[in-house]
Protein backbone atom coordinates (compact mmCIF):
# COMPACT_ATOMS: atom_id res chain seq x y z
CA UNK A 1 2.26 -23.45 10.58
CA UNK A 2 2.13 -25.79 8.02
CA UNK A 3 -1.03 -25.83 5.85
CA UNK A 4 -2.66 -28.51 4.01
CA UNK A 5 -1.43 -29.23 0.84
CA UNK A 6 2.02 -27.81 1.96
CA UNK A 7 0.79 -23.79 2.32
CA UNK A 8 2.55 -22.56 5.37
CA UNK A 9 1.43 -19.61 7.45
CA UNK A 10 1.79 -15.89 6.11
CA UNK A 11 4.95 -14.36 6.90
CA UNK A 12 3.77 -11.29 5.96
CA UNK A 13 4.84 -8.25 8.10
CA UNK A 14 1.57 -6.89 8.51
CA UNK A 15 -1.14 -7.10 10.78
CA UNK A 16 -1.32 -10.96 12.95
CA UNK A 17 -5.35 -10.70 14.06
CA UNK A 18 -7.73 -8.60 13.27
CA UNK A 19 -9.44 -7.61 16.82
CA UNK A 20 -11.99 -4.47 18.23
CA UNK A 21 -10.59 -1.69 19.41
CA UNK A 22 -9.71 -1.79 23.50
CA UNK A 23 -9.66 0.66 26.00
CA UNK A 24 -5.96 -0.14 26.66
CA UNK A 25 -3.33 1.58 24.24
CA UNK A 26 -0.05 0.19 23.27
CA UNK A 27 2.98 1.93 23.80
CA UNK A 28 4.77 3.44 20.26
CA UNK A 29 7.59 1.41 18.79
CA UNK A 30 11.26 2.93 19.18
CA UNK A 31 14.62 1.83 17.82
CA UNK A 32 15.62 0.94 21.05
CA UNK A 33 12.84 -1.78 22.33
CA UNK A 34 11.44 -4.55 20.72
CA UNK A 35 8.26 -5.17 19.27
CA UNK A 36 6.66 -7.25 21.91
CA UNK A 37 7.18 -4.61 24.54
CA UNK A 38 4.27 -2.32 22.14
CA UNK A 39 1.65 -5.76 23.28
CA UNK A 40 -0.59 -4.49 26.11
CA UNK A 41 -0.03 -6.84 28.98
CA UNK A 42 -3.11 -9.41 29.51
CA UNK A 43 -3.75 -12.15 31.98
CA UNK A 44 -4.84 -15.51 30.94
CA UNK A 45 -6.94 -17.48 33.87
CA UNK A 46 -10.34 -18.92 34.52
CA UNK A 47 -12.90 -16.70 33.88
CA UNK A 48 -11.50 -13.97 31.17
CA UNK A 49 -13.11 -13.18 28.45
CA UNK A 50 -10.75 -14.19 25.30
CA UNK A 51 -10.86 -16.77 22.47
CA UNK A 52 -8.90 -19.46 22.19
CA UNK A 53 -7.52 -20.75 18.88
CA UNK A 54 -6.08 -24.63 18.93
CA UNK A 55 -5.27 -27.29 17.16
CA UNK A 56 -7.61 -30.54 17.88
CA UNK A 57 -6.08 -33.84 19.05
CA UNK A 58 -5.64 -35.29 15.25
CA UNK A 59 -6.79 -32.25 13.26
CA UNK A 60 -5.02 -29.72 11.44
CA UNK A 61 -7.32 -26.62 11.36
CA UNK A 62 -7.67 -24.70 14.18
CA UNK A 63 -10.69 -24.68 16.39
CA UNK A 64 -11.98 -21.53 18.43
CA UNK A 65 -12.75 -21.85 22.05
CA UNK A 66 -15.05 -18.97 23.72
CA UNK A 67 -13.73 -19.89 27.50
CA UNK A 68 -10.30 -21.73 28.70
CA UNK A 69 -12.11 -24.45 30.06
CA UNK A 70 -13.70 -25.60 26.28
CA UNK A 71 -9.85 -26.14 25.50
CA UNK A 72 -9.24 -29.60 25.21
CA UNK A 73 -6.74 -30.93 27.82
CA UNK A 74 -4.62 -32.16 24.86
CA UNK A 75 -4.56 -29.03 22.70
CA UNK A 76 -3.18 -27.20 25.87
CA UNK A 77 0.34 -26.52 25.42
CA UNK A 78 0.58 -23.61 22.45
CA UNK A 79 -2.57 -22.27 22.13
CA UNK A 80 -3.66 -18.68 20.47
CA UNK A 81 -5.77 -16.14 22.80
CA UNK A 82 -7.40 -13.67 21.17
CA UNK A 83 -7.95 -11.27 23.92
CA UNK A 84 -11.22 -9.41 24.60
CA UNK A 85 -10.95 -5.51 25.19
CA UNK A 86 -7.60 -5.38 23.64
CA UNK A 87 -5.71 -3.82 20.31
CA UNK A 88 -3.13 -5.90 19.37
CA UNK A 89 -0.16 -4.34 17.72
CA UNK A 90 0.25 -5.48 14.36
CA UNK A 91 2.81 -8.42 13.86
CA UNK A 92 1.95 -9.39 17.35
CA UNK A 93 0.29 -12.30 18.66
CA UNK A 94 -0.25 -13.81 22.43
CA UNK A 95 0.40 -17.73 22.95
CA UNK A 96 -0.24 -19.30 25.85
CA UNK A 97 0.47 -22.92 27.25
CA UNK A 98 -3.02 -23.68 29.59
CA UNK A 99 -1.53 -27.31 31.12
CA UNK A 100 -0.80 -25.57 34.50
CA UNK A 101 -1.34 -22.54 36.33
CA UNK A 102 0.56 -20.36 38.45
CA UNK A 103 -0.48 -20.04 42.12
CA UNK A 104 -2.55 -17.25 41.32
CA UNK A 105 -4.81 -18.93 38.49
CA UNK A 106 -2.79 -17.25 35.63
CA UNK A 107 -1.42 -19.34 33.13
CA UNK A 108 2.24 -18.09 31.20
CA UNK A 109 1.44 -16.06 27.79
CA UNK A 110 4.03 -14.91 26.02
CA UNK A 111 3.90 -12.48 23.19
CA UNK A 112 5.15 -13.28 19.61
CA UNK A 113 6.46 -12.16 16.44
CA UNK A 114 4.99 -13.20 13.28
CA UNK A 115 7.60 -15.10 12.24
CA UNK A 116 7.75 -16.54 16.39
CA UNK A 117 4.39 -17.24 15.73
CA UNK A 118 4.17 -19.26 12.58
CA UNK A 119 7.05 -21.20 14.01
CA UNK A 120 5.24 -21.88 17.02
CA UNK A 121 1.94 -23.34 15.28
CA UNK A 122 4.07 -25.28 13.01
CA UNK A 123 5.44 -26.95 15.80
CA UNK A 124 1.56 -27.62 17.30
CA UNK A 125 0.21 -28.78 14.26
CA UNK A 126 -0.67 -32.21 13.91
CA UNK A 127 0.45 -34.02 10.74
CA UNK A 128 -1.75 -32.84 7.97
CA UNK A 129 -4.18 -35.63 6.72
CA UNK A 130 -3.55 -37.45 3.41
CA UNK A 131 -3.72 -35.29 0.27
CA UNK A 132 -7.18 -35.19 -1.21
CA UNK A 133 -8.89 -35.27 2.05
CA UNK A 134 -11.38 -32.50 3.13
CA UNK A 135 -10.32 -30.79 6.25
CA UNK A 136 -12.79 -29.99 9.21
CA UNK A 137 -13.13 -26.11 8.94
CA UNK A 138 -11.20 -23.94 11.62
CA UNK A 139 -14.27 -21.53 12.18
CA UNK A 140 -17.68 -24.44 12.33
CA UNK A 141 -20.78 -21.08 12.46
CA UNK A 142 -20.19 -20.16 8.90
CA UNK A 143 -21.38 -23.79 7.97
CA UNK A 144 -19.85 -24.08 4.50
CA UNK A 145 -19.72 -27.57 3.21
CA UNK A 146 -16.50 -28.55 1.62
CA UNK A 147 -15.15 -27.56 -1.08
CA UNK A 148 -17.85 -24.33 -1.10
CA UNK A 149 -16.99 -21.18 -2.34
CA UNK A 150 -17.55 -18.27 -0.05
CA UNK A 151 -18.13 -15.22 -2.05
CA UNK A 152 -17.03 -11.83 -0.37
CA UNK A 153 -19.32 -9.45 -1.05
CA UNK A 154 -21.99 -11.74 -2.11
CA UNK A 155 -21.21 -12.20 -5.97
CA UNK A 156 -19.61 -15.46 -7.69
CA UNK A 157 -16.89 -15.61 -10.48
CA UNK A 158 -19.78 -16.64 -12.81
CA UNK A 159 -21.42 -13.28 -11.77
CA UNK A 160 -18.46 -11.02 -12.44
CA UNK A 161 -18.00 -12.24 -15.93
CA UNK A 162 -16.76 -9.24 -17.77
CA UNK A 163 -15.71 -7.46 -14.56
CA UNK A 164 -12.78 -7.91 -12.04
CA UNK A 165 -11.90 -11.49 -11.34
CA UNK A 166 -10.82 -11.56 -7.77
CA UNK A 167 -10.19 -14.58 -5.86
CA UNK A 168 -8.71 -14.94 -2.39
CA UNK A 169 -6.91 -17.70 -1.33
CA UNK A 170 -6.82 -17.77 2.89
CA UNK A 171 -7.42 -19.08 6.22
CA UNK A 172 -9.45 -18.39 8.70
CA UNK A 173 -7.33 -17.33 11.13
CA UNK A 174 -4.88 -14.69 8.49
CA UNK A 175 -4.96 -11.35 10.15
CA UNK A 176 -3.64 -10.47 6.68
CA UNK A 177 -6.54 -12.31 4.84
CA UNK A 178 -8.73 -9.99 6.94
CA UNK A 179 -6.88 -7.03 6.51
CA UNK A 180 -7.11 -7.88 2.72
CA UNK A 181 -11.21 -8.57 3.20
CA UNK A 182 -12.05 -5.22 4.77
CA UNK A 183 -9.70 -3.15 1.77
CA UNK A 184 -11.89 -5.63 -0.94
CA UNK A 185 -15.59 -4.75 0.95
CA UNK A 186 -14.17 -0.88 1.72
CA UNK A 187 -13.36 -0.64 -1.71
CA UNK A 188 -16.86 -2.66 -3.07
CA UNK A 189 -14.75 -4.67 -5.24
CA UNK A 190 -16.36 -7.93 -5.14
CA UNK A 191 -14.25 -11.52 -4.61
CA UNK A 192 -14.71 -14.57 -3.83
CA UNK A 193 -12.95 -16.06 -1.17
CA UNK A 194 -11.36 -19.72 -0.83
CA UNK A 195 -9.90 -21.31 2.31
CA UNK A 196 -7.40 -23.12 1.99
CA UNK A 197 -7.99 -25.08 5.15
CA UNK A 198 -11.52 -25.92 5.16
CA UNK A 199 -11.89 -25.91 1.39
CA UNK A 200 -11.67 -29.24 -0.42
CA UNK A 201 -9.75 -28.27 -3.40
CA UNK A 202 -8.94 -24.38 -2.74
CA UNK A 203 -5.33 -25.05 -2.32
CA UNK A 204 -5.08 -27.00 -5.34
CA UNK A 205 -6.78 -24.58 -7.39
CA UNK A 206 -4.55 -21.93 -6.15
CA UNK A 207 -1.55 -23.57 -7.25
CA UNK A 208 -3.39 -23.93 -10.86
CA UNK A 209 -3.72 -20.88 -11.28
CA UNK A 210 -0.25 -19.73 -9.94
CA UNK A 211 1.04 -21.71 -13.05
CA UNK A 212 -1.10 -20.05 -15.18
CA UNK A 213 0.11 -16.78 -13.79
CA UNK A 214 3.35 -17.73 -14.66
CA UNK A 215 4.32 -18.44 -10.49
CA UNK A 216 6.19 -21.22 -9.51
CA UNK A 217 3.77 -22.87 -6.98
CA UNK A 218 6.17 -24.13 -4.58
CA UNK A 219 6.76 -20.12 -4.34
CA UNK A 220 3.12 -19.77 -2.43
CA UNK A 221 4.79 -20.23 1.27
CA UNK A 222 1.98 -18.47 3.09
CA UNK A 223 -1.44 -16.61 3.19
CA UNK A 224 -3.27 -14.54 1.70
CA UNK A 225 -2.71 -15.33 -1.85
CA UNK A 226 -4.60 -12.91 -4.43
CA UNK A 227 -5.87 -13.81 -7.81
CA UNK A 228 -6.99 -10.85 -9.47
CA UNK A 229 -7.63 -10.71 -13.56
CA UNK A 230 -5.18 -13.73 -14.34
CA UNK A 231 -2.44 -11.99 -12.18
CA UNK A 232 -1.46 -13.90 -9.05
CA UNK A 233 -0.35 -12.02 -5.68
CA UNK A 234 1.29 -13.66 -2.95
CA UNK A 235 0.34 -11.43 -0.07
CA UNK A 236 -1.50 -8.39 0.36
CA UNK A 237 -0.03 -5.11 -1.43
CA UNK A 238 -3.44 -2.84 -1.77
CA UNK A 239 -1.09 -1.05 -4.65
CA UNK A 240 -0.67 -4.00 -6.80
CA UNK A 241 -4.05 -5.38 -6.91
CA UNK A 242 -5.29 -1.18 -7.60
CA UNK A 243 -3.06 -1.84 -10.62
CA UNK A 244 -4.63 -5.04 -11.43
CA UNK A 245 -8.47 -4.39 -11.12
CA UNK A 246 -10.33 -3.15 -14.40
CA UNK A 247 -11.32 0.62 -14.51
CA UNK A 248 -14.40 1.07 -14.05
């Protein structure tokens, strides 16, 4: 998926969507069969209980859906279900394309790599708005205005002057920028967290301060990136940013 301000979706191998626990468990991995076959099987109709992630006729964040039918008719064809009641395995993701159902109601969902998946929101995403202007954010109830900050654990960059300097740089809907957010509030390391999406300016700071880390910019193909203590991360290795923080 390409992001404003040319950031493209995380291609990071670990975990799509961060979901609750279900009552259905996924099969183990083996040599022998392929990832998707570890995805529960689910069944997308009228009346089920998932949330849908799309892309807006015109807009270039996604917006979340709590029934099928709030799907706009032209946001139909590729659209992300999060399903209710289920535990997704990680690297997994269902898609589903709402314009017409079967004779029973259900509508085709296919499950999808990461890298299936990025490819497959790139290809929904309308053309990204011209550079400078503020995108509408992909998640509306956490009513930040643009260009806000969203501190993670409730403390600024001013506030952690002389401690850790942690900034992430994701989207809203990064299973690795959440994976990243629980480790950061687990841990009570505070950060601050920018989206890149919904953030007037986040992406361009992010690329400032990959050149000051010494990062080539154009480098920063996906989400999260981590700023931690003038060192720049691209992804989410727990190990590096332990290395990173400030003892103490």
């Amino acid at each position: 998926m390409r992001l404003p301000a040319r950031v493209t979706l995380s291609l990071l191998s670990s975990t799509l969507l961060a979901l609750a626990c279900g009552k259905e468990e996924a099969a183990p991995a083996t040599p022998e069969a392929p990832l998707a076959a570890t995805a529960p099987a689910i069944t997308v109709k009228a009346g089920e209980k998932h949330l849908y992630r799309y892309f807006p006729a015109g807009g270039t964040a996604l917006k979340t859906a709590n029934s099928l039918d709030d799907v706009p008719s032209a946001s139909r064809e590729t659209v992300l279900v999060i399903p209710d009641g289920v535990d997704v395995p990680p690297g997994l993701a269902y898609v589903a394309d709402l314009r017409q159902p079967a004779a029973d109601g259900t509508y085709p969902v296919k499950v999808l790599t990461q890298a299936e998946f990025d490819a497959a929101m790139a290809a929904a995403r309308p053309a990204s708005p011209p550079a400078g202007a503020a995108t509408a954010g992909a998640t509306s109830a956490g009513g930040r205005a643009a260009g806000s900050r969203r501190p993670g654990s409730g403390t600024s960059t001013a506030q952690n002057a002389g401690k850790n300097e942690v900034i992430m740089f994701s989207t809203s809907w990064c299973g690795v920028c959440s994976q990243a957010r629980r480790y950061f509030k687990n841990k009570g390391i505070d950060f601050v967290e920018r989206d890149v999406e919904e953030e007037a300016g986040a992406a361009e700071e992010m690329r400032r301060r990959a050149t000051e880390a010494g990062l080539d910019p154009r480098s920063l193909t996906g989400v999260p990136v981590i700023w931690v203590n003038g060192r720049m991360f691209p992804g989410f290795d727990p190990n590096q940013i332990s290395r990173a923080l400030k003892p103490g």
